[in-house]
C-alpha atoms as a PDB file:
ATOM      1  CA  UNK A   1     142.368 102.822  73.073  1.00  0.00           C
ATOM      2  CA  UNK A   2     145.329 100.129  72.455  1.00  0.00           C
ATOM      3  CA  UNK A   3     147.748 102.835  70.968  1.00  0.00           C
ATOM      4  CA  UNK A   4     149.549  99.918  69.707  1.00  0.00           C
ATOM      5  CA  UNK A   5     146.836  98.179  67.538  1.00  0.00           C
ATOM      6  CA  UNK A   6     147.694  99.379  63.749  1.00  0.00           C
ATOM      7  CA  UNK A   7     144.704 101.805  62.169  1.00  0.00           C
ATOM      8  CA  UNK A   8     142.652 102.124  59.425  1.00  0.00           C
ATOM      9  CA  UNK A   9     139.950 104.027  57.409  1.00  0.00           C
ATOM     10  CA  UNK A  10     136.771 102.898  55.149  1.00  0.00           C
ATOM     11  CA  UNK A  11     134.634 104.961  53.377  1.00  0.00           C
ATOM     12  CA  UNK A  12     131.182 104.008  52.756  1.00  0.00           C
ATOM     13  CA  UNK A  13     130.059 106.017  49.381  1.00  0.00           C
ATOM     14  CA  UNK A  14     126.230 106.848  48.881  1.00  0.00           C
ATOM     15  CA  UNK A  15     124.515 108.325  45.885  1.00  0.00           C
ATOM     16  CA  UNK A  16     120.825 108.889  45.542  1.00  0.00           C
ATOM     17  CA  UNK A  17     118.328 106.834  42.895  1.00  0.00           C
ATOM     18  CA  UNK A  18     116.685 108.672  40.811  1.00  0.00           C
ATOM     19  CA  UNK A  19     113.564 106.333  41.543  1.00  0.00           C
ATOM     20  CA  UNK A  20     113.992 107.375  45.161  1.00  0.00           C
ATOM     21  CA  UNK A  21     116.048 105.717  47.732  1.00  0.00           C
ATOM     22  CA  UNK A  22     119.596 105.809  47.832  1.00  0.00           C
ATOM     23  CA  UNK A  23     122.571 103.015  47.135  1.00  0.00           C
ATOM     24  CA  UNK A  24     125.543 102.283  48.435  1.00  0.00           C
ATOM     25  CA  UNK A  25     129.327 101.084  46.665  1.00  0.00           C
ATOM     26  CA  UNK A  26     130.140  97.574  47.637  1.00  0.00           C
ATOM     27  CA  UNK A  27     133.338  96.016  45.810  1.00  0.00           C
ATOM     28  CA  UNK A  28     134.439  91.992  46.323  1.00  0.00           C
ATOM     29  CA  UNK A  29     137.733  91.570  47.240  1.00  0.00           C
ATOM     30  CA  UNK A  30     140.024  88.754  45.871  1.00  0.00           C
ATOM     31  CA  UNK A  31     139.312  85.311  47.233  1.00  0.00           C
ATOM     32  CA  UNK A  32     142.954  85.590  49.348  1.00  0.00           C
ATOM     33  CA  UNK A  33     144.450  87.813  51.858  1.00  0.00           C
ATOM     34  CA  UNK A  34     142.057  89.770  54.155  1.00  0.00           C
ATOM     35  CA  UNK A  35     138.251  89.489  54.178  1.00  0.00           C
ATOM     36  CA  UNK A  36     138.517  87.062  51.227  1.00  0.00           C
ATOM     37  CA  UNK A  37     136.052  86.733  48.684  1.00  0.00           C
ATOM     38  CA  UNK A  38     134.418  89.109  50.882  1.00  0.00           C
ATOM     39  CA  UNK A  39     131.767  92.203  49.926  1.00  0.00           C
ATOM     40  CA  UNK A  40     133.220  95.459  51.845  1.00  0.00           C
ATOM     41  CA  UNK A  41     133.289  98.758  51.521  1.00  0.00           C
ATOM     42  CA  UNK A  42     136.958 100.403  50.088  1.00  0.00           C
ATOM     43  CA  UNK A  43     139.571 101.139  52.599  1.00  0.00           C
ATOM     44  CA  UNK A  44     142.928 100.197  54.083  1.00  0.00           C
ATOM     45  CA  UNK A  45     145.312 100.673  56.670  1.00  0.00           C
ATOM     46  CA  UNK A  46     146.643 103.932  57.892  1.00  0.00           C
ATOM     47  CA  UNK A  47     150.435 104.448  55.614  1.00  0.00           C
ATOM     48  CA  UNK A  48     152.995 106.718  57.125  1.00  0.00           C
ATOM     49  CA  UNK A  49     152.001 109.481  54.222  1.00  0.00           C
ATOM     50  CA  UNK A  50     148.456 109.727  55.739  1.00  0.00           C
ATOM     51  CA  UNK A  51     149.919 111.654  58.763  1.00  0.00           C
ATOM     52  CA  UNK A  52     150.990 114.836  56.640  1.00  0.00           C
ATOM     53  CA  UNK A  53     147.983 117.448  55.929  1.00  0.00           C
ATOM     54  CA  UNK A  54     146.903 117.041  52.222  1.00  0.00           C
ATOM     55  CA  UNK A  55     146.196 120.358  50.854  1.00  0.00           C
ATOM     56  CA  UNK A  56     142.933 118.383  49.262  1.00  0.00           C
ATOM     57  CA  UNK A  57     142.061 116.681  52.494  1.00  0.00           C
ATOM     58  CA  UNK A  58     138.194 117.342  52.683  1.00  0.00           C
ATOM     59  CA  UNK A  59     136.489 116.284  56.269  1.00  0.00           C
ATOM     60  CA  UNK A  60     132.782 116.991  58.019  1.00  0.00           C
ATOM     61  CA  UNK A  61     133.592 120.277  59.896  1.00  0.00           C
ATOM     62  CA  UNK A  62     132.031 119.018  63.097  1.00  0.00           C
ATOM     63  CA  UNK A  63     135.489 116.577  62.926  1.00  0.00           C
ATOM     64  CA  UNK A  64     138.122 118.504  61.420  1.00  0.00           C
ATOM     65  CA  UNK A  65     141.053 119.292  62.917  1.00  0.00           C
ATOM     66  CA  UNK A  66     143.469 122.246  62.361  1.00  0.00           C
ATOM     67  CA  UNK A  67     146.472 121.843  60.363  1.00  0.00           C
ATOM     68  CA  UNK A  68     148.878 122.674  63.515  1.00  0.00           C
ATOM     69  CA  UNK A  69     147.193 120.297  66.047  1.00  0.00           C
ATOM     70  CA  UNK A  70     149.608 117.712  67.026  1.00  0.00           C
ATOM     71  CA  UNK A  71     148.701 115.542  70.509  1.00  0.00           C
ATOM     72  CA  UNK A  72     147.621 111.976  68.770  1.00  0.00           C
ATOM     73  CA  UNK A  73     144.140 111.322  70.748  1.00  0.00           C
ATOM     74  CA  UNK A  74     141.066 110.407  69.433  1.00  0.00           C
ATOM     75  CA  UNK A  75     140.312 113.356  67.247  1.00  0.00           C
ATOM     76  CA  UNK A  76     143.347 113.161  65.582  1.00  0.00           C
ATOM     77  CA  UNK A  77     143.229 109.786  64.637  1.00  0.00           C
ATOM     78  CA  UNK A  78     139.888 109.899  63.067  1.00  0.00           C
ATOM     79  CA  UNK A  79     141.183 112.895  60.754  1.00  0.00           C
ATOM     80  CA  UNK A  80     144.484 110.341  60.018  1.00  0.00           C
ATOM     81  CA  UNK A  81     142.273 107.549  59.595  1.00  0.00           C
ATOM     82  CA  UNK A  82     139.795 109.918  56.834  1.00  0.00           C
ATOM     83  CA  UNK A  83     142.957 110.847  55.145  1.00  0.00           C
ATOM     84  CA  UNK A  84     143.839 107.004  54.724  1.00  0.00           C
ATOM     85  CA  UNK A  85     140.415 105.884  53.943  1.00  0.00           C
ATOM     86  CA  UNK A  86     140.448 109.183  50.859  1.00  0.00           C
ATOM     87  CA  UNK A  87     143.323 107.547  49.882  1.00  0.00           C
ATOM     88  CA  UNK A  88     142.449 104.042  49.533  1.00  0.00           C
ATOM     89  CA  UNK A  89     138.993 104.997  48.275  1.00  0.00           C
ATOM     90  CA  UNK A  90     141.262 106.789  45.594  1.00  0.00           C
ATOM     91  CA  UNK A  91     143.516 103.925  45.044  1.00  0.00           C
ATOM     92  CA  UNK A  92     141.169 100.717  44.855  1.00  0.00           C
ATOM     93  CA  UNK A  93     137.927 103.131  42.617  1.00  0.00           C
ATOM     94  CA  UNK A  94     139.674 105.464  41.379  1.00  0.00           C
ATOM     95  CA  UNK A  95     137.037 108.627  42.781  1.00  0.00           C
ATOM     96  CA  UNK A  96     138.781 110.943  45.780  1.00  0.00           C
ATOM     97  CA  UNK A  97     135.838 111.662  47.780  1.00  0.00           C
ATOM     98  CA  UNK A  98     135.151 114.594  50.141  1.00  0.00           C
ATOM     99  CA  UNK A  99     133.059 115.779  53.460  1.00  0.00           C
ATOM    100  CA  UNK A 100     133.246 112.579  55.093  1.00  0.00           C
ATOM    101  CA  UNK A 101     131.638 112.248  58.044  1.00  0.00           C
ATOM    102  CA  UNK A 102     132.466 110.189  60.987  1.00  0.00           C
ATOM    103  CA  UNK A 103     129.965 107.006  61.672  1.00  0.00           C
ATOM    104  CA  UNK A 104     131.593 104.567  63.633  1.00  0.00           C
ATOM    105  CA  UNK A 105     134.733 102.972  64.968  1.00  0.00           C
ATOM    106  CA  UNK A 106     135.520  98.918  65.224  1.00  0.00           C
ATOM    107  CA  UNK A 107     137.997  97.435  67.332  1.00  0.00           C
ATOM    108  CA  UNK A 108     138.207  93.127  65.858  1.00  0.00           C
ATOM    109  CA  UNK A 109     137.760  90.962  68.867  1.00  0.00           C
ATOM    110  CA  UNK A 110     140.686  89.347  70.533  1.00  0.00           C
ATOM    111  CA  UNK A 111     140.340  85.960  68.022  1.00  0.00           C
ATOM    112  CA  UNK A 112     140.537  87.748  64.959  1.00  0.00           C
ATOM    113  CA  UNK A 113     144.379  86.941  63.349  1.00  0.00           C
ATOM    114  CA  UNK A 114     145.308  90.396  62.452  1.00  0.00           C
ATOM    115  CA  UNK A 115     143.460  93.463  64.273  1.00  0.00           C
ATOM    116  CA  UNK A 116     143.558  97.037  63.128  1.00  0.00           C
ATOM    117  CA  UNK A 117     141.159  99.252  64.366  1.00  0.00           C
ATOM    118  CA  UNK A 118     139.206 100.656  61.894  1.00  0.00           C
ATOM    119  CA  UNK A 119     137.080 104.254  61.674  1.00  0.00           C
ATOM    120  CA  UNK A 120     133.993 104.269  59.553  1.00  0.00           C
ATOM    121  CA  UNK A 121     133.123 107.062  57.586  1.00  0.00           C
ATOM    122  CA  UNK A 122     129.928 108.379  55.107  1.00  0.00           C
ATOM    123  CA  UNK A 123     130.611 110.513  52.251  1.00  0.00           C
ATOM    124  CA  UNK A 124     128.431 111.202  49.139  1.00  0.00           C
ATOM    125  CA  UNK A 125     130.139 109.580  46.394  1.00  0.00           C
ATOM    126  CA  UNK A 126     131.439 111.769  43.392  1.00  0.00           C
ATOM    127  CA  UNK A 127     130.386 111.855  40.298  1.00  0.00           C
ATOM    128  CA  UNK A 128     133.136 109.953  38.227  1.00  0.00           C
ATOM    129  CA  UNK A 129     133.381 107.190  36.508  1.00  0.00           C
ATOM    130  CA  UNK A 130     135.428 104.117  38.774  1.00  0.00           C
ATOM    131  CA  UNK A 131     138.359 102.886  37.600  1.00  0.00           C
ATOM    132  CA  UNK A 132     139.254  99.430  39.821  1.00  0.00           C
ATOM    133  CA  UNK A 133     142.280  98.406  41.035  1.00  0.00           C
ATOM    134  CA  UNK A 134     142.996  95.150  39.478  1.00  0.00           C
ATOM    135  CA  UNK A 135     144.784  93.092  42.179  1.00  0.00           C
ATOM    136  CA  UNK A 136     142.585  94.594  45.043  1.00  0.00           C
ATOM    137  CA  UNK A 137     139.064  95.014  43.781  1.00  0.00           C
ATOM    138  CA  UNK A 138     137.185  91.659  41.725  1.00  0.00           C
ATOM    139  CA  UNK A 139     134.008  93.624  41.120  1.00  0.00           C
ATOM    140  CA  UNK A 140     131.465  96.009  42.442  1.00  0.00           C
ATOM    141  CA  UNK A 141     127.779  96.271  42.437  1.00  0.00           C
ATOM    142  CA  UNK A 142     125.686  99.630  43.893  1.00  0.00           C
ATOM    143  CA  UNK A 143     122.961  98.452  46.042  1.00  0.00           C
ATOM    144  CA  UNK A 144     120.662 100.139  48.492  1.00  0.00           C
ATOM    145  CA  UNK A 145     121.619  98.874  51.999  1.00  0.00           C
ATOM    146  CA  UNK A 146     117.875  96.288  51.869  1.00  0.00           C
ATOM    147  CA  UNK A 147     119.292  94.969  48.512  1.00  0.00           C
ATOM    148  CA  UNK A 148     123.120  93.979  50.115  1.00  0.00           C
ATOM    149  CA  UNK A 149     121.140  92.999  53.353  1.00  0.00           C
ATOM    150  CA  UNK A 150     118.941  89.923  51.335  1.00  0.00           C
ATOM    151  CA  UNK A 151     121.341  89.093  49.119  1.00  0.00           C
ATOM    152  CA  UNK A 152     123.208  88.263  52.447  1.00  0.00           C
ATOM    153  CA  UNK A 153     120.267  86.548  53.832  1.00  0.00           C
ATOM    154  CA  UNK A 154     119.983  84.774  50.421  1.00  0.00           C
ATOM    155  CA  UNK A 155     123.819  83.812  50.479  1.00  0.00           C
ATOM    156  CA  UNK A 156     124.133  85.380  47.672  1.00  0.00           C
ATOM    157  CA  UNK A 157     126.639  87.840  49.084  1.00  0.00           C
ATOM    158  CA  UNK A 158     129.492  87.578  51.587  1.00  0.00           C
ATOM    159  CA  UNK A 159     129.547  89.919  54.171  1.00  0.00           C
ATOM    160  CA  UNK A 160     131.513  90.748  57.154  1.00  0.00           C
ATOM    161  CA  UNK A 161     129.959  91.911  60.588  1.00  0.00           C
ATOM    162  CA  UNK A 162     131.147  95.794  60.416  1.00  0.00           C
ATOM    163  CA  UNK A 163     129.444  95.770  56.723  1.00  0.00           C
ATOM    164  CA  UNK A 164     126.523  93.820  57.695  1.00  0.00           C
ATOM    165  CA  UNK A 165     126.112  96.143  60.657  1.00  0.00           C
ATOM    166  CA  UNK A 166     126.851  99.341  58.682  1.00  0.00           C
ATOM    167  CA  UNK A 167     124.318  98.609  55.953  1.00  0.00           C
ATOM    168  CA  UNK A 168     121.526  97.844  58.837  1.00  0.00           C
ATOM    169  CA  UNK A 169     121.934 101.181  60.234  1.00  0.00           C
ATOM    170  CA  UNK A 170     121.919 102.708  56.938  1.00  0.00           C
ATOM    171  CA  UNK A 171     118.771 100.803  56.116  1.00  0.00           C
ATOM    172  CA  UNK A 172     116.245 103.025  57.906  1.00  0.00           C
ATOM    173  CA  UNK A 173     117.850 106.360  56.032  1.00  0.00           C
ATOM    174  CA  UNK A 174     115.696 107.889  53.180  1.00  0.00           C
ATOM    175  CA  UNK A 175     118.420 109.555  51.097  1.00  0.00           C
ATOM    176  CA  UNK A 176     122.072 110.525  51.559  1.00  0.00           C
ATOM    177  CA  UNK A 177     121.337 113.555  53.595  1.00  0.00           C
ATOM    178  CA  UNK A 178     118.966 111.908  55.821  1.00  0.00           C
ATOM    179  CA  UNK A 179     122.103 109.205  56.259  1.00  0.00           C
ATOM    180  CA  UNK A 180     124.685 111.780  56.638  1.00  0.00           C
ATOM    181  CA  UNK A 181     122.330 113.743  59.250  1.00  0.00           C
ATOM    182  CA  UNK A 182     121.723 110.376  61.279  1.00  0.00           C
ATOM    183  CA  UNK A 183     125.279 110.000  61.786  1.00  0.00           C
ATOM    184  CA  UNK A 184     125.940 112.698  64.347  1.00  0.00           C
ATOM    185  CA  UNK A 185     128.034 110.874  66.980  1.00  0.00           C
ATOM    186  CA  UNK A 186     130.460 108.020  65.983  1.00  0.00           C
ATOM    187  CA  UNK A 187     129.972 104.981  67.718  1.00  0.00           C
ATOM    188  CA  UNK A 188     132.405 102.675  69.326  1.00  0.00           C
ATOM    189  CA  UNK A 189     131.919  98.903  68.177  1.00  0.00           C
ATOM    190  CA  UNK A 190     134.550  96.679  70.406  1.00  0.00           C
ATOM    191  CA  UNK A 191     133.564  93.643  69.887  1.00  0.00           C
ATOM    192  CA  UNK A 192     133.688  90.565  72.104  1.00  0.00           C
ATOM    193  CA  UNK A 193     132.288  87.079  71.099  1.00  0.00           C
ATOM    194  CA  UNK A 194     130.921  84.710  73.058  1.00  0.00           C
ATOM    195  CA  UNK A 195     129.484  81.385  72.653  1.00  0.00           C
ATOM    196  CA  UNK A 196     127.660  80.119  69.410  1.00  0.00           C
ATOM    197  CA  UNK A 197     129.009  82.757  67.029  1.00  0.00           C
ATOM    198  CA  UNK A 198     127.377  85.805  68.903  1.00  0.00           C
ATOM    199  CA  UNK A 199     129.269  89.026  68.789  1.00  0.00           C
ATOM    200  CA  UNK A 200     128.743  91.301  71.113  1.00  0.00           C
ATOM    201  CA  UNK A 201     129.384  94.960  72.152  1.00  0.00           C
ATOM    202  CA  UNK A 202     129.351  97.473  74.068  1.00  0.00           C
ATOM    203  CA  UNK A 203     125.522  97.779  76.453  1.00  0.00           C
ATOM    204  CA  UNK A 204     125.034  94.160  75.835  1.00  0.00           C
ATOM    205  CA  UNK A 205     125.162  92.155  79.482  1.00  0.00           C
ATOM    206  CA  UNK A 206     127.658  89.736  78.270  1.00  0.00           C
ATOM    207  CA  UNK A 207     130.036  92.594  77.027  1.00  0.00           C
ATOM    208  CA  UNK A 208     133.454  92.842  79.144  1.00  0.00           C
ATOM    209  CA  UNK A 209     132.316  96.589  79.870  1.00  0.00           C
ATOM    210  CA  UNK A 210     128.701  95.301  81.213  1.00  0.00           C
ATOM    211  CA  UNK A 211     125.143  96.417  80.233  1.00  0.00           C
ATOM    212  CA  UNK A 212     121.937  95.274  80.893  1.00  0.00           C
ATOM    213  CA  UNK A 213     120.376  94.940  77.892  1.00  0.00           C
ATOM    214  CA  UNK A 214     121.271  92.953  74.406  1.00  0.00           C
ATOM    215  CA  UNK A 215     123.565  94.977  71.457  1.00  0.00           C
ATOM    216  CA  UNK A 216     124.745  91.707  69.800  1.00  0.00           C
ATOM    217  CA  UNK A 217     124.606  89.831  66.367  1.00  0.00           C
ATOM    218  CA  UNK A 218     124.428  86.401  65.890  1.00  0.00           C
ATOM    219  CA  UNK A 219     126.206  85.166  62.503  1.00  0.00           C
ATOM    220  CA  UNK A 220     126.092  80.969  62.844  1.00  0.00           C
ATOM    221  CA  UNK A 221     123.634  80.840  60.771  1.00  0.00           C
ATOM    222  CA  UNK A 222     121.865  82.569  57.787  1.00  0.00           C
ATOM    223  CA  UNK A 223     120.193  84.680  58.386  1.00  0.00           C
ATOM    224  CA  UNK A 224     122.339  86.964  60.699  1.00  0.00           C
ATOM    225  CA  UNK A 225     119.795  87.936  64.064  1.00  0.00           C
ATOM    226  CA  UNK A 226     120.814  91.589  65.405  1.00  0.00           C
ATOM    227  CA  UNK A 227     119.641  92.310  68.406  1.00  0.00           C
ATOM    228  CA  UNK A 228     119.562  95.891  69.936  1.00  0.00           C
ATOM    229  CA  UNK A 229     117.599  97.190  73.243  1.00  0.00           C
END
């Protein structure tokens, strides 16, 4: 991976229904800066105090690293990038969560006008009451991953391809341990776009690393067509 490309950490919260099911925390960020006006899930880029161990730093053991590892590769950026995305999560809610688990990882394509590479992780959300950041966070809604998906379809709700593609894997999940189960190995999402809106990534036969089959999302229209085979 580009060791140069800045990095950053989002948490996706889940919390059961009581009716069944199980919802997700979305929050709209301002209508400026990045992913305007935009639905996403809170997190940020990696600050220089997310490199120190936190005492309350709480990761899946399956990812965790020990306090005295050192060498920066993969592993330990996914524990830096937890540690930022606790941290926002902390900042822009106000709720510090815990036993994240590692979904996903998206590197922006080449067009996009600022790239950070960005991990994804699950965590059951805690039970406190959010307190919003004022300048960073316009409002939030909890919605099960089908709700977000046709309000999106409906234009009701602006979403960006990670989220949209986060929330469709999430969609198939029965409850937040069946979600936390599924994600067992983190996936890499480098994304590539090609003609007519289409992203693509990594299997797909028009990805830069080849394939033969289709993983690609087409966004020029509503509503968004993932393909996956």
């Amino acid at each position: 991976m580009d060791a140069m490309m800045p990095v950053g950490g989002t948490v996706v919260l889940l919390r059961d229904r009581q009716a069944g099911g199980f919802e997700t925390l979305l929050i709209r960020r301002p209508d400026h800066g990045s992913f305007a006006g935009g639905w996403v899930f809170p997190g940020g880029i990696v600050e220089d105090g997310d490199f120190a161990f936190h005492p309350d730093f709480a990761f899946h053991p399956d990812f965790a690293l020990g306090e005295a590892e050192t060498a920066l590769d993969d592993s330990d950026e996914q524990s830096i990038a937890a540690r930022a995305a606790i941290r926002e999560c902390e900042e822009e809610v106000g709720v510090r969560p815990a036993d994240l688990v590692t979904l996903s990882c998206w590197i922006p394509p080449v067009e996009a006008p600022k790239r950070v590479r960005t991990w994804f992780f699950l965590a059951p959300a805690p039970d406190a009451e959010l307190v919003l950041a004022v300048d960073e966070v316009m409002e939030v809604r909890w919605l099960t991953p089908s709700e977000a998906l046709t309000l999106h379809e409906g234009g009701e709700l602006k979403l960006f391809p990670p989220t949209w593609v986060t929330l469709q894997a999430l969609a198939d999940a029965e409850n937040v341990a069946g979600a936390l189960a599924a994600a067992s190995v983190p996936e890499l999402y480098a994304t590539h776009i090609i003609a007519g809106g289409v992203l693509v990534w990594g299997g797909d036969a028009e990805h830069p690393e080849g394939g033969e089959g289709h993983h690609r999302l087409a966004t020029a229209a509503l509503p968004w067509n993932y393909q996956r085979d």
